[in-house]
N, C-alpha and C. Protein backbone atom coordinates (compact mmCIF):
# COMPACT_ATOMS: atom_id res chain seq x y z
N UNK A 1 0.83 -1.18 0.00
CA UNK A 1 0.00 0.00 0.00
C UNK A 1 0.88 1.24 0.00
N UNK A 2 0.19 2.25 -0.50
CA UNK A 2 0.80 3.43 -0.42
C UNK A 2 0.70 4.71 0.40
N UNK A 3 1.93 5.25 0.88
CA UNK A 3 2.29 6.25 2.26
C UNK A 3 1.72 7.94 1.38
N UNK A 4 1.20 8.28 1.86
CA UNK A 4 0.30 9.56 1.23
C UNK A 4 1.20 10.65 2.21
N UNK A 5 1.81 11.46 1.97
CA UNK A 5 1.92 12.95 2.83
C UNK A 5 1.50 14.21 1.89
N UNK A 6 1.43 15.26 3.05
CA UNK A 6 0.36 16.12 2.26
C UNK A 6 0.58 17.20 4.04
N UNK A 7 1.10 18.64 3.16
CA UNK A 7 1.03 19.88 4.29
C UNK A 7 -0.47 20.34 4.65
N UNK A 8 -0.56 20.67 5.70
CA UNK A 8 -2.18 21.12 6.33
C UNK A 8 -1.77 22.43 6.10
N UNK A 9 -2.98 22.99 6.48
CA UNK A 9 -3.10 24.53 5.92
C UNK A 9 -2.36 25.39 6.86
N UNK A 10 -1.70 24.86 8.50
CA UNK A 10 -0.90 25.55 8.70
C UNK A 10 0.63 24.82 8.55
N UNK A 11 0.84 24.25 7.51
CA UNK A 11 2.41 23.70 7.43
C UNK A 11 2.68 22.50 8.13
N UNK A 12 1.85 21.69 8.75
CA UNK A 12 2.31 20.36 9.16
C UNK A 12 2.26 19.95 8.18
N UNK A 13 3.33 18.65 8.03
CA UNK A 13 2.95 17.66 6.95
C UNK A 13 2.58 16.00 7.92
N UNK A 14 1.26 15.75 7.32
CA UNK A 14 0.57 14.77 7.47
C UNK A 14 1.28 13.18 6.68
N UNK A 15 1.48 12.40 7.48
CA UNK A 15 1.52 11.00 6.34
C UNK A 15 0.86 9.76 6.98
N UNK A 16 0.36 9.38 5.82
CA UNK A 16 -0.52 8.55 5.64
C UNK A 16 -0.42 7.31 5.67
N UNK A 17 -0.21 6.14 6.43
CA UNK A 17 0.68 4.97 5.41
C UNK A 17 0.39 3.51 6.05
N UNK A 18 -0.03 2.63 5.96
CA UNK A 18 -0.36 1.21 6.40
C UNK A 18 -0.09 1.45 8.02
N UNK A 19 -1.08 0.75 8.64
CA UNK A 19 -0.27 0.46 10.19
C UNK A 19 0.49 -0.85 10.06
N UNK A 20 1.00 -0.80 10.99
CA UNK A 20 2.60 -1.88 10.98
C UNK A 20 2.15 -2.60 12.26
N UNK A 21 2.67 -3.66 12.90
CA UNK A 21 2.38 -4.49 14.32
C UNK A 21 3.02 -3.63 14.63
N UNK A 22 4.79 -3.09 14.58
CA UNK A 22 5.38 -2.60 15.76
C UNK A 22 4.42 -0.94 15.57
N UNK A 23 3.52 -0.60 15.54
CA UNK A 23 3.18 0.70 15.95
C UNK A 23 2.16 0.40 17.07
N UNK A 24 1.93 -0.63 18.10
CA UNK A 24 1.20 -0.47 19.15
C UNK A 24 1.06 0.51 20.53
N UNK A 25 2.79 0.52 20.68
CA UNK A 25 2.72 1.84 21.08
C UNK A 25 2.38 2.90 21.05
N UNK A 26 2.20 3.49 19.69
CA UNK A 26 1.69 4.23 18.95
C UNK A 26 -0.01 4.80 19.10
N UNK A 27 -0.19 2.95 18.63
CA UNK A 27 -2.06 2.55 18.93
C UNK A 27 -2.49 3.32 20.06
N UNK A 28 -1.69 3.00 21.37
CA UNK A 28 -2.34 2.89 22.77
C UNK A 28 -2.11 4.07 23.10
N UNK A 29 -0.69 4.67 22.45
CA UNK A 29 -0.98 6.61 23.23
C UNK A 29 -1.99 7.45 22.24
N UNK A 30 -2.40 6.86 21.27
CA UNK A 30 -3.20 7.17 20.14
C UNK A 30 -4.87 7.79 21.28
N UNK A 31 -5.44 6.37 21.27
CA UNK A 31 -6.41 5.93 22.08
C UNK A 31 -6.14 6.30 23.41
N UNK A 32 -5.42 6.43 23.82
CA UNK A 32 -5.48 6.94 25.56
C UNK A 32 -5.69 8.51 25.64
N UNK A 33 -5.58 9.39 24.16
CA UNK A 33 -5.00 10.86 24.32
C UNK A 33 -6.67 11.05 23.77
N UNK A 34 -7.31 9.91 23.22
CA UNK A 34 -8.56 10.56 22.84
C UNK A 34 -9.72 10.93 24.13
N UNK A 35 -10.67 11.77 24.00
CA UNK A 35 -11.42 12.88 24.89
C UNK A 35 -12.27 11.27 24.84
N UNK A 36 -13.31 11.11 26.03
CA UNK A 36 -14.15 10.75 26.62
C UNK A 36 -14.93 10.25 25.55
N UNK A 37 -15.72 11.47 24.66
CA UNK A 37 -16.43 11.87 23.92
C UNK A 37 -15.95 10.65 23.01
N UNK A 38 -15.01 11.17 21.88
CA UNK A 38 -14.09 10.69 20.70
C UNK A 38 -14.61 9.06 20.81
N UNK A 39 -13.77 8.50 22.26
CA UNK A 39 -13.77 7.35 22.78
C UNK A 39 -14.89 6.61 22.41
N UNK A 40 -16.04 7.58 23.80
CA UNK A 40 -17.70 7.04 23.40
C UNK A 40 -18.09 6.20 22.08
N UNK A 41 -17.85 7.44 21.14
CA UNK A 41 -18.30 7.19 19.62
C UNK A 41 -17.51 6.12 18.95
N UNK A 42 -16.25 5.94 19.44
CA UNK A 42 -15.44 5.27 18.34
C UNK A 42 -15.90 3.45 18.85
N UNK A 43 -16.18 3.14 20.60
CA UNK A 43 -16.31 2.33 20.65
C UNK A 43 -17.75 2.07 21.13
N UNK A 44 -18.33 2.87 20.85
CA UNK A 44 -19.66 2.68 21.16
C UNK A 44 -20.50 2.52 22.26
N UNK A 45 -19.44 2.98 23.30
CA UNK A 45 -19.70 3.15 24.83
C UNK A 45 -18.43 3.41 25.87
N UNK A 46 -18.26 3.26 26.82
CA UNK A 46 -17.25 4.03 27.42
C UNK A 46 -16.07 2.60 28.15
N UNK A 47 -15.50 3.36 26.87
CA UNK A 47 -13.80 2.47 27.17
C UNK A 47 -12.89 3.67 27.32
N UNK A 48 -11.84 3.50 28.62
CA UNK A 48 -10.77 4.39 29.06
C UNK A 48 -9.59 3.97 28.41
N UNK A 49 -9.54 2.74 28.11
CA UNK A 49 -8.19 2.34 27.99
C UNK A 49 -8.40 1.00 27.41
N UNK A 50 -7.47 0.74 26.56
CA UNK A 50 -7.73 -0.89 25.55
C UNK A 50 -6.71 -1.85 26.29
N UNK A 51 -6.44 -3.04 26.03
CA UNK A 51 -5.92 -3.82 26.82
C UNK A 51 -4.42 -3.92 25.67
N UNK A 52 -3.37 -3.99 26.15
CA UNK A 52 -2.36 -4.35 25.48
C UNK A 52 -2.55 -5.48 24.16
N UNK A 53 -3.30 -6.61 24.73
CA UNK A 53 -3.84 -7.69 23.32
C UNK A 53 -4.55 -7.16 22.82
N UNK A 54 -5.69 -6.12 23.08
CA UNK A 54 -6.47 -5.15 22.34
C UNK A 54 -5.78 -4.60 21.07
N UNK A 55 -4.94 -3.56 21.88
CA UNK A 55 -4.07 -2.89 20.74
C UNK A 55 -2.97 -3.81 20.09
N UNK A 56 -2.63 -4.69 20.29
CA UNK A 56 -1.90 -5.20 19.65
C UNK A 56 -2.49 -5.69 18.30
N UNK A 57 -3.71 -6.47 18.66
CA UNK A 57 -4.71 -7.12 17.65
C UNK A 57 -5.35 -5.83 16.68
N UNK A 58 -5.74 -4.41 16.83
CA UNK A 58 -5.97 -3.58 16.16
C UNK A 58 -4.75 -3.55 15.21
N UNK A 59 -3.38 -3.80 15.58
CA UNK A 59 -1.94 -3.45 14.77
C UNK A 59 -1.96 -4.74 13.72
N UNK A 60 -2.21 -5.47 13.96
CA UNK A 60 -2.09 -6.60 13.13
C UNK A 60 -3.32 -7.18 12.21
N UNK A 61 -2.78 -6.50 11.08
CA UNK A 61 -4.04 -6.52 9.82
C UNK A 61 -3.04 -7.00 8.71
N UNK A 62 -3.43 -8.39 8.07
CA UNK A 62 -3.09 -8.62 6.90
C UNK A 62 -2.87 -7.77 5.21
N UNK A 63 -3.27 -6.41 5.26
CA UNK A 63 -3.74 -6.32 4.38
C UNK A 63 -4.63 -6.23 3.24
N UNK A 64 -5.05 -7.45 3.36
CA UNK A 64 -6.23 -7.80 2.43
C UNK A 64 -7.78 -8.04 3.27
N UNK A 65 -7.92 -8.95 3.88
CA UNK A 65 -9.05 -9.18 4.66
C UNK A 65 -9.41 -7.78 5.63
N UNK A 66 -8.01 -7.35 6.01
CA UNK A 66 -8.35 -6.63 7.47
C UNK A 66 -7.42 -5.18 6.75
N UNK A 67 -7.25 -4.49 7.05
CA UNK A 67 -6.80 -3.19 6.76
C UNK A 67 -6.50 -1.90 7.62
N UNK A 68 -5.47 -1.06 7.71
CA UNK A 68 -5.58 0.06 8.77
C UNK A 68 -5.02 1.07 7.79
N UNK A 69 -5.14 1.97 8.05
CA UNK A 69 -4.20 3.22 7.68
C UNK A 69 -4.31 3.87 9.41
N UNK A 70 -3.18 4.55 9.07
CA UNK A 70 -2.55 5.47 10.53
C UNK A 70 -2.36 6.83 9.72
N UNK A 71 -2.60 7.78 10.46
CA UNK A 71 -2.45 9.48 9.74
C UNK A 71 -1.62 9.52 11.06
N UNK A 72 -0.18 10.39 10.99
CA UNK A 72 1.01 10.75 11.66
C UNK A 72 1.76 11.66 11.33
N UNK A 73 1.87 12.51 12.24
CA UNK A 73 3.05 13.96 12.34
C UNK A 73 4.31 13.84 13.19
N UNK A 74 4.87 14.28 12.66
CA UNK A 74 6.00 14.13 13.64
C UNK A 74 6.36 14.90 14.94
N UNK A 75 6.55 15.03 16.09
CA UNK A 75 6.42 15.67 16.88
C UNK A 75 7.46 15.52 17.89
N UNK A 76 8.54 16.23 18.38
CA UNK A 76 9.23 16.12 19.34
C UNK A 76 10.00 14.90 18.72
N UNK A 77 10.36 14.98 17.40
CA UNK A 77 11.24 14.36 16.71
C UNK A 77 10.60 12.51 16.76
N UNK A 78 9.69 12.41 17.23
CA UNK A 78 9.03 10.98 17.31
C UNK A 78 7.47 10.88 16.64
N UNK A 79 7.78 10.27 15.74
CA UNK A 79 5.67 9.76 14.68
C UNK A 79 4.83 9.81 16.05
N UNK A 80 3.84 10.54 15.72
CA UNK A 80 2.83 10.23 16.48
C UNK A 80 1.61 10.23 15.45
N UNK A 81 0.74 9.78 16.09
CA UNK A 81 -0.47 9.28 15.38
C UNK A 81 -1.67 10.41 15.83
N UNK A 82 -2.50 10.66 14.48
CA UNK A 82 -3.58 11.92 15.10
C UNK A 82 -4.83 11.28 14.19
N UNK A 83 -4.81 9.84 13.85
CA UNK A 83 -6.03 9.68 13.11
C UNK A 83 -5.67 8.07 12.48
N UNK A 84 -6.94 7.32 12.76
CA UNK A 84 -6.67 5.71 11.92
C UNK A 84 -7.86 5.48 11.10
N UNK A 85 -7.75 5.04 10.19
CA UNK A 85 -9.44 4.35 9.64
C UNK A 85 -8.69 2.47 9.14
N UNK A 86 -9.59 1.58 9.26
CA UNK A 86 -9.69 0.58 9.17
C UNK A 86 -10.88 -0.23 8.96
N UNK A 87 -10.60 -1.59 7.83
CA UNK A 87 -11.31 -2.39 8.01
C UNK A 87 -11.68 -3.87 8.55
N UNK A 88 -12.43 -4.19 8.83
CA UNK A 88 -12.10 -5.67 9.23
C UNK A 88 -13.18 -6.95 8.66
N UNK A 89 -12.84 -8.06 8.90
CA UNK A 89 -13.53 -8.63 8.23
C UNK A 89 -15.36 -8.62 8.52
N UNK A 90 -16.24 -9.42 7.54
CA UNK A 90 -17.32 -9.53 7.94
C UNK A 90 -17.59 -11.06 7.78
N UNK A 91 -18.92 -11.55 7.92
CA UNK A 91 -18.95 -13.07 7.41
C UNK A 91 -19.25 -13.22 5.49
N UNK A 92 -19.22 -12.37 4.92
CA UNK A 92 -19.44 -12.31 3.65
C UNK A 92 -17.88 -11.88 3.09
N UNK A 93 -17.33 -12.72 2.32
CA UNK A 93 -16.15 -12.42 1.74
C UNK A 93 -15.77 -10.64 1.03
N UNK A 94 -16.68 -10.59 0.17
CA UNK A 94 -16.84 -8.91 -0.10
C UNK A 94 -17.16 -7.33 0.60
N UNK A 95 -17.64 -7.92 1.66
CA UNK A 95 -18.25 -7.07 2.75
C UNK A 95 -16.85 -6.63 3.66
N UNK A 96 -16.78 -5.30 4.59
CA UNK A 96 -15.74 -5.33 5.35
C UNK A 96 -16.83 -3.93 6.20
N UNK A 97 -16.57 -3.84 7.70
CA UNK A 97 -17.01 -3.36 8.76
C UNK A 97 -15.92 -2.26 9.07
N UNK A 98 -16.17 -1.40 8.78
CA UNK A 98 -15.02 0.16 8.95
C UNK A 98 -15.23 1.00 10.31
N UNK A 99 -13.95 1.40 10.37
CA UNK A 99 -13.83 2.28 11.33
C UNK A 99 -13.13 3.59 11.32
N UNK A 100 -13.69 4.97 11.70
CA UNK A 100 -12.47 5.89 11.33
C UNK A 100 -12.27 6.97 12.46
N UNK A 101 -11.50 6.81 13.40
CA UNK A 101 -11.49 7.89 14.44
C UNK A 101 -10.33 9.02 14.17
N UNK A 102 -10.24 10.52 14.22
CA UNK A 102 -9.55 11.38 14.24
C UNK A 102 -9.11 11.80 15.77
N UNK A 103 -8.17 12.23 15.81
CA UNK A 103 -7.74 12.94 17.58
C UNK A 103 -8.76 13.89 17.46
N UNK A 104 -9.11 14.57 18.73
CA UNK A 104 -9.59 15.66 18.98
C UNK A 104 -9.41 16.94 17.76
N UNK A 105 -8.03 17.26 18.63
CA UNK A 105 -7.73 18.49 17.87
C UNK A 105 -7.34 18.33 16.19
N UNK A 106 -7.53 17.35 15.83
CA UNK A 106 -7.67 17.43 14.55
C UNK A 106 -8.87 17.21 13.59
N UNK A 107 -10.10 17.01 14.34
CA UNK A 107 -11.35 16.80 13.69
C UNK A 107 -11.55 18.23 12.69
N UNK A 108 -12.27 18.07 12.21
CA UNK A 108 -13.46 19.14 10.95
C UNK A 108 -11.73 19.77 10.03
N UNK A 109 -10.88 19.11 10.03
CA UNK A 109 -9.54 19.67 8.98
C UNK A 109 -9.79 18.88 7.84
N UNK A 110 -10.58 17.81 7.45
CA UNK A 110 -10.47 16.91 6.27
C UNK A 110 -9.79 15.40 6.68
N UNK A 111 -9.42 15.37 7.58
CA UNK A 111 -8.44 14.19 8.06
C UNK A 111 -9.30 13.00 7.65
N UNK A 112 -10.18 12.93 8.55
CA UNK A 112 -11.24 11.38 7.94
C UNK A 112 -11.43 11.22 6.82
N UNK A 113 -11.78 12.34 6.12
CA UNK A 113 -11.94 11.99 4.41
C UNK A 113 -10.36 11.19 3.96
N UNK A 114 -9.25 12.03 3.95
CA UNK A 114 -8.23 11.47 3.81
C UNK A 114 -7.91 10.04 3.78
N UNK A 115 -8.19 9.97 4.92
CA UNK A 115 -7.87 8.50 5.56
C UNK A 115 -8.88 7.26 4.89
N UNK A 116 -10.55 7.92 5.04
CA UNK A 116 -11.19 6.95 4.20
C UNK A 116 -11.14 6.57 2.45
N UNK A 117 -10.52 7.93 2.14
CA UNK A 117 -10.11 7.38 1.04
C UNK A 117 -9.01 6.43 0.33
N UNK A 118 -8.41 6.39 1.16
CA UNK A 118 -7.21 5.26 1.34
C UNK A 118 -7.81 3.74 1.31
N UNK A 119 -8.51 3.92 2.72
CA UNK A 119 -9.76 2.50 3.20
C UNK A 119 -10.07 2.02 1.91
N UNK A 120 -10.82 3.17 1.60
CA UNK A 120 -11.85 2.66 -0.10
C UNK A 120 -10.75 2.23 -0.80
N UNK A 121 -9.77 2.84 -1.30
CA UNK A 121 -8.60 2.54 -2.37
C UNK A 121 -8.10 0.93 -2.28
N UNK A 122 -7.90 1.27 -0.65
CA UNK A 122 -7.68 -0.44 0.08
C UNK A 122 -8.49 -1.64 -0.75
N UNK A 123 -9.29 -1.34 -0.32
CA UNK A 123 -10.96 -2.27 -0.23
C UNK A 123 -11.33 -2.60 -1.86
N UNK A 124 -10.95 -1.55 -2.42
CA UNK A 124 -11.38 -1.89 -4.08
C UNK A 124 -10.29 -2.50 -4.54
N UNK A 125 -9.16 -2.55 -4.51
CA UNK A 125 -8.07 -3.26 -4.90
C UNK A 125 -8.22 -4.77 -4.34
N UNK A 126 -8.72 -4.99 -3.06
CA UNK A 126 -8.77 -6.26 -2.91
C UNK A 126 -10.62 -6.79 -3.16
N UNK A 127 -10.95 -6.60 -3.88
CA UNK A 127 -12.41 -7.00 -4.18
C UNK A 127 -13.47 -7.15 -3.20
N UNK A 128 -13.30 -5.77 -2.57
CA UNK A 128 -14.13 -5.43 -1.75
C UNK A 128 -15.54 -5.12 -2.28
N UNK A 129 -16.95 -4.96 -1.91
CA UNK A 129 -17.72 -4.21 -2.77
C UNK A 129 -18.55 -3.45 -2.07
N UNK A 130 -18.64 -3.83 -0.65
CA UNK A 130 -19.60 -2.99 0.41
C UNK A 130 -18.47 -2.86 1.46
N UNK A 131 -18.49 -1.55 1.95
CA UNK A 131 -18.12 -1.33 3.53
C UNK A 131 -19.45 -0.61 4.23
N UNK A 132 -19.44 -0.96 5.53
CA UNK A 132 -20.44 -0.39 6.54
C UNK A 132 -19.99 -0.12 7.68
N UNK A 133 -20.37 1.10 8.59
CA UNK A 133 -20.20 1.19 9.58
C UNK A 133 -21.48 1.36 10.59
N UNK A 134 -21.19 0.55 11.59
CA UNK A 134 -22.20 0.93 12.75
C UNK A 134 -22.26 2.21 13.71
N UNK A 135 -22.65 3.16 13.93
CA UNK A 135 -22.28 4.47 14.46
C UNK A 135 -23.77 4.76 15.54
N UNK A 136 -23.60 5.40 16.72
CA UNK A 136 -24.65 6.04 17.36
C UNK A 136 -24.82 7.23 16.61
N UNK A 137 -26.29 7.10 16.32
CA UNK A 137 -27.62 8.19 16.15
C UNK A 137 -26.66 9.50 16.10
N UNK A 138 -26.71 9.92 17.23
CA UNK A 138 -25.78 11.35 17.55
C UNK A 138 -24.50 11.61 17.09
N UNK A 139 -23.76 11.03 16.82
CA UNK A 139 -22.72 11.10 15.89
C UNK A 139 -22.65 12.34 14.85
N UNK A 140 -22.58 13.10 15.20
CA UNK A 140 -22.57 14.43 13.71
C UNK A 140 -21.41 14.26 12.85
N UNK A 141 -20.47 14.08 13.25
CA UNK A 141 -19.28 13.83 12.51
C UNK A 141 -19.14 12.91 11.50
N UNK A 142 -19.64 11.50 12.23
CA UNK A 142 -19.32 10.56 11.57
C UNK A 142 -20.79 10.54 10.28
N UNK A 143 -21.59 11.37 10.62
CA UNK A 143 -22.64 11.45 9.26
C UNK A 143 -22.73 12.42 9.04
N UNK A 144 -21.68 13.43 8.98
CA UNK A 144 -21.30 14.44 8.27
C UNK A 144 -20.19 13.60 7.28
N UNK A 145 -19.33 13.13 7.55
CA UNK A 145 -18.04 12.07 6.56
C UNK A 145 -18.91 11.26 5.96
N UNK A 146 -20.22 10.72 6.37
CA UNK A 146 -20.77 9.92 5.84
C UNK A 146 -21.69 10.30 4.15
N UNK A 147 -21.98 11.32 4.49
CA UNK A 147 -22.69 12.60 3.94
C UNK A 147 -21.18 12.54 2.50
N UNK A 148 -20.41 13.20 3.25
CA UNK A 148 -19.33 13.32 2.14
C UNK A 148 -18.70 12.26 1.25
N UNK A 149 -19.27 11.09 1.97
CA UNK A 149 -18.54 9.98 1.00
C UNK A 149 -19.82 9.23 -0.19
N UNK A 150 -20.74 10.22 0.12
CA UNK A 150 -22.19 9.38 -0.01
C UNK A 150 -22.53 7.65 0.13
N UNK A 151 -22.41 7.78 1.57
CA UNK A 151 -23.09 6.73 1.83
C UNK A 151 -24.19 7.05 2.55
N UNK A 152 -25.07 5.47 2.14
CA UNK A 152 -26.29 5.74 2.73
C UNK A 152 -26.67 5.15 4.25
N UNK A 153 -27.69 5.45 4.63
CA UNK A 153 -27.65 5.75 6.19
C UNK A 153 -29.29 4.90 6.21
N UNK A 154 -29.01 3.69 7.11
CA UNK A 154 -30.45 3.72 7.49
C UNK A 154 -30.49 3.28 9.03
N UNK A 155 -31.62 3.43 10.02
CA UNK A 155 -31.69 2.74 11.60
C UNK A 155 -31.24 1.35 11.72
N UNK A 156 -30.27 0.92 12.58
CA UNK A 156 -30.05 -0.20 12.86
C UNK A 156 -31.55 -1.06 13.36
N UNK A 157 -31.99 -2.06 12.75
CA UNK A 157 -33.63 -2.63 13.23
C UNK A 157 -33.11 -3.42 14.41
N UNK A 158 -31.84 -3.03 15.53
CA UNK A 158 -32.15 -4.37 16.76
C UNK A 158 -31.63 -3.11 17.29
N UNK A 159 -31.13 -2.33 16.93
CA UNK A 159 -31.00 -0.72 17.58
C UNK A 159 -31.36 1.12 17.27
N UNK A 160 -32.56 1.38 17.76
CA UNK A 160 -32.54 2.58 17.32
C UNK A 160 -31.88 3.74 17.61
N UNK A 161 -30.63 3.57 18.49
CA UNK A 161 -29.74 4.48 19.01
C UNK A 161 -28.42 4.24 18.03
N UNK A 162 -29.11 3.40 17.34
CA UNK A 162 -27.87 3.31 15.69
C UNK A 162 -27.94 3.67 14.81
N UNK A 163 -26.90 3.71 14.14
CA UNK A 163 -27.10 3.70 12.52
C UNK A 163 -26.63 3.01 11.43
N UNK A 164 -26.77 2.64 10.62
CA UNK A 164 -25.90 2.01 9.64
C UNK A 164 -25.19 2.73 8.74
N UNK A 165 -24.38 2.96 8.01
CA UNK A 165 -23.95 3.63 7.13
C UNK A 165 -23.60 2.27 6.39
N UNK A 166 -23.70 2.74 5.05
CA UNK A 166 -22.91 1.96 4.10
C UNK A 166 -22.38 2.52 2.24
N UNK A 167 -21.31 1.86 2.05
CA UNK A 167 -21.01 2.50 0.29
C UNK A 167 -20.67 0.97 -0.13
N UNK A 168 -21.49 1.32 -1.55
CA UNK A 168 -21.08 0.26 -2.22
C UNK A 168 -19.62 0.84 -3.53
N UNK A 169 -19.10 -0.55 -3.70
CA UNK A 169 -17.98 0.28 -4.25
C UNK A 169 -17.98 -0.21 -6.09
């Protein structure tokens, strides 16, 4: 896969590029630096902290079935991570279940688009044809990106505090 960099509008440069196993470290100060909030949404209820096999197992994606991108700046001379999107498998070979969280302070800059476009790039190269994500109702963000990627949106039927999103590709 391919490492994307690209300057933000105030001169960081952003890069884009597969997650690796050894970036767990990475993973876990990733996820520990995210707000309450962020958290809520990304896991769909309130997790403080992932378990070391947690994050380890988020780092380790084949590629093809499973997928990550990591968005990273450099900071204090060490990569840090300000944004991941990923997919993972489903029980339908073509199908894959996405995820895309930004840090805080980097939400409403374009970052998720970025990143999901990678996902998609991912996903169509390996004969992907649907991704979906499950998201709470309240979510503005994530169906605002959703909005932008045009996918469509309908109530989860075993949850109405859900949603579905999905693109066919």
């Amino acid at each position: 896969m391919q490492t994307e960099s690209y300057p933000t509008i105030d001169g960081e440069m952003v890069t884009i590029r597969p997650i690796r196993i050894t970036d767990t470290a990475m993973e876990a100060d990733f996820i520990r630096r995210l707000s309450p909030q962020t958290k809520h949404y990304r896991f769909l209820g309130g997790v403080r902290e992932l378990s070391p096999a947690q994050v380890s197992q988020l780092c380790d994606v084949d590629g093809r079935h499973s997928m990550a991108f990591v968005a990273t700046v450099c900071r204090d001379g060490r990569e840090m991570e300000i944004g991941v999107s990923r997919y993972a498998p489903n029980s339908r070979s073509d199908v894959r279940e996405i995820a895309v969280t930004v840090a805080d302070e980097w939400q409403h800059k374009g970052l998720g688009t970025k990143l999901m476009d990678q996902l998609i790039q991912s996903a169509r190269c390996n004969g992907v044809r649907q991704l979906y994500s499950i998201e709470l109702s309240d979510n503005a963000a994530m169906r605002a990106l959703a909005n932008d990627l045009n996918m469509s949106a309908h109530r989860d039927p075993d949850d109405p505090h859900q949603i579905i999103y999905s693109l066919q590709l």
